[in-house]
Protein backbone atom coordinates (compact mmCIF):
# COMPACT_ATOMS: atom_id res chain seq x y z
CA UNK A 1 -25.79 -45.35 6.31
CA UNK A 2 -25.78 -42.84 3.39
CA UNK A 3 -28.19 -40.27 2.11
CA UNK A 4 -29.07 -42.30 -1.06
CA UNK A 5 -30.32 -45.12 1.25
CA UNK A 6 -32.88 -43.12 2.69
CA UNK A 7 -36.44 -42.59 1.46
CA UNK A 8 -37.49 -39.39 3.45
CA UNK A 9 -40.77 -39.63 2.44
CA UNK A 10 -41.27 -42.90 3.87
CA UNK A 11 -39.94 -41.62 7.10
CA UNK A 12 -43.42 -41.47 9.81
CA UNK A 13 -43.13 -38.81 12.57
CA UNK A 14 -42.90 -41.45 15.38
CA UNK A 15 -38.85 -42.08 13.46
CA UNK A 16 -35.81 -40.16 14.56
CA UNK A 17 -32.96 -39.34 12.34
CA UNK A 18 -29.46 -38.13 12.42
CA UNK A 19 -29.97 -37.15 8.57
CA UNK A 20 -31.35 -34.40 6.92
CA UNK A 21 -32.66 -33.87 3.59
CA UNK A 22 -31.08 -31.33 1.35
CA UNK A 23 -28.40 -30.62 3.98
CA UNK A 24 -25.63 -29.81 1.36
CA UNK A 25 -25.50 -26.40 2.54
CA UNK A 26 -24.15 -27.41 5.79
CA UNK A 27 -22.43 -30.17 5.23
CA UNK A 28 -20.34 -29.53 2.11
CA UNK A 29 -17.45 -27.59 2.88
CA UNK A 30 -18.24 -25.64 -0.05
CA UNK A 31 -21.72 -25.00 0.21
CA UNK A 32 -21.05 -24.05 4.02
CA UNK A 33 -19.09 -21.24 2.84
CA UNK A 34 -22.13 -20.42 0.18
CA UNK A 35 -24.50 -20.36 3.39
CA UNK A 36 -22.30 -18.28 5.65
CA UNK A 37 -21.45 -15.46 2.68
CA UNK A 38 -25.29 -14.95 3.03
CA UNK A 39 -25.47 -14.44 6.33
CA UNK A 40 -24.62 -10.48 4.88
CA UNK A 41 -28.13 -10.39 3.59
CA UNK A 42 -29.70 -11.61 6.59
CA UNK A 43 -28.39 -10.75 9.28
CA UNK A 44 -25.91 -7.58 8.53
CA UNK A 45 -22.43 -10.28 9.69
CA UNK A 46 -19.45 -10.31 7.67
CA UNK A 47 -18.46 -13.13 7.77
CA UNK A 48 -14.81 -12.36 6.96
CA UNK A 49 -14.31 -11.32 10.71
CA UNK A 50 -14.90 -14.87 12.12
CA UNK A 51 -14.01 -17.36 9.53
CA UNK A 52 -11.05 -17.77 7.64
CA UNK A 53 -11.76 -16.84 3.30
CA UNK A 54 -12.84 -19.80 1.06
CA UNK A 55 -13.41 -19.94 -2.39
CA UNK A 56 -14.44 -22.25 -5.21
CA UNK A 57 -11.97 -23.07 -7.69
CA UNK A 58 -13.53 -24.35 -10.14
CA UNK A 59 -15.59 -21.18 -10.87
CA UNK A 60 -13.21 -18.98 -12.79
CA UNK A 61 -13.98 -15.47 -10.72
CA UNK A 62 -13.63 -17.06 -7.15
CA UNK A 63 -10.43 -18.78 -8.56
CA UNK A 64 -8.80 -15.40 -9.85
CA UNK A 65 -10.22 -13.91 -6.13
CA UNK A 66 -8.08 -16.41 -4.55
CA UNK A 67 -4.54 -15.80 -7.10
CA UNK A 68 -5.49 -12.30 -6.03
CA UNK A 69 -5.83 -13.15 -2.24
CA UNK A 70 -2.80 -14.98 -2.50
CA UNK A 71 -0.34 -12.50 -4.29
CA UNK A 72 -1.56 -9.71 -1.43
CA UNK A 73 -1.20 -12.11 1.43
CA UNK A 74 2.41 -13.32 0.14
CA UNK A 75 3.15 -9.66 -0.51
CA UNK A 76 2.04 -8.40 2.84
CA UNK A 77 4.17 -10.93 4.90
CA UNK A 78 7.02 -10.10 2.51
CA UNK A 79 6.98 -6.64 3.83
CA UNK A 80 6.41 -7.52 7.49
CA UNK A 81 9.51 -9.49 7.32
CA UNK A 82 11.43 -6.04 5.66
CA UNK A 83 10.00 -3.94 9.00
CA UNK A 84 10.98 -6.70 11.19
CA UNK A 85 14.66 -6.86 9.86
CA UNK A 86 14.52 -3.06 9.86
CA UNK A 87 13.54 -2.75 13.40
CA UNK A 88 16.11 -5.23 14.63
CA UNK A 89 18.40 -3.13 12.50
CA UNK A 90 19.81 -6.09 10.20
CA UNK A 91 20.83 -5.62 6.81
CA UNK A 92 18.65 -6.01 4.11
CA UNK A 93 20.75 -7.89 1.20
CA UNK A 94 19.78 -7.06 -2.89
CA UNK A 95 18.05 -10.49 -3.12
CA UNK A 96 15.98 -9.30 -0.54
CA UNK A 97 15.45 -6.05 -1.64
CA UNK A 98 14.02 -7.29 -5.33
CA UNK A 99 11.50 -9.25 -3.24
CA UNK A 100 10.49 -6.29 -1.45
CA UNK A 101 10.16 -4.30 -4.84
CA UNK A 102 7.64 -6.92 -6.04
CA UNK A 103 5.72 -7.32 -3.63
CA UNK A 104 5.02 -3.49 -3.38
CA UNK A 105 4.12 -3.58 -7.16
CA UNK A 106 2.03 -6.43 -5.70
CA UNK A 107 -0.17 -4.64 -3.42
């Protein structure tokens, strides 16, 4: 059974059911994320510290959030990699050492 085949307002209060009108915002993955980023205004949680980012792409400032999100996150493991070969004292080749340059201007 879908949504569109039920008439809520034909439902009496003696009838259970597993739907619920209007729940979009917790049942679209993207209007989940909508209702969680508002959790800020209610409740003081960031919501970064428990669930992973998500963004809409089809809105033009939450898609340039996530280019941004991604250069920084490619960038940051780019570097880890450089401290790890460091520590383990390897050599660090020019290829290497270009992507390291980048991603620095990255971040």
């Amino acid at each position: 059974m879908h949504k569109k085949d039920i008439d809520f307002r034909a439902v009496t209060d003696d009838q259970i059911l597993n739907h619920y009108n209007n729940n979009s915002c917790l049942t679209a993955k993207s209007r989940l994320g909508d209702t969680l980023k508002n959790l800020i205004w209610f409740n003081n949680i960031d919501i970064d510290m428990f669930l992973p980012k998500c963004y809409h792409l089809n809105s033009q400032a939450e898609y340039f959030d996530f280019i941004e999100e991604f250069k920084v996150n490619k960038a940051e493991s780019i570097l880890k990699r450089f401290v790890n070969k460091v520590d383990k004292g390897k050599i660090i080749d020019h290829a290497f050492m270009i992507k390291i340059q980048i991603a620095v201007l990255a971040c």
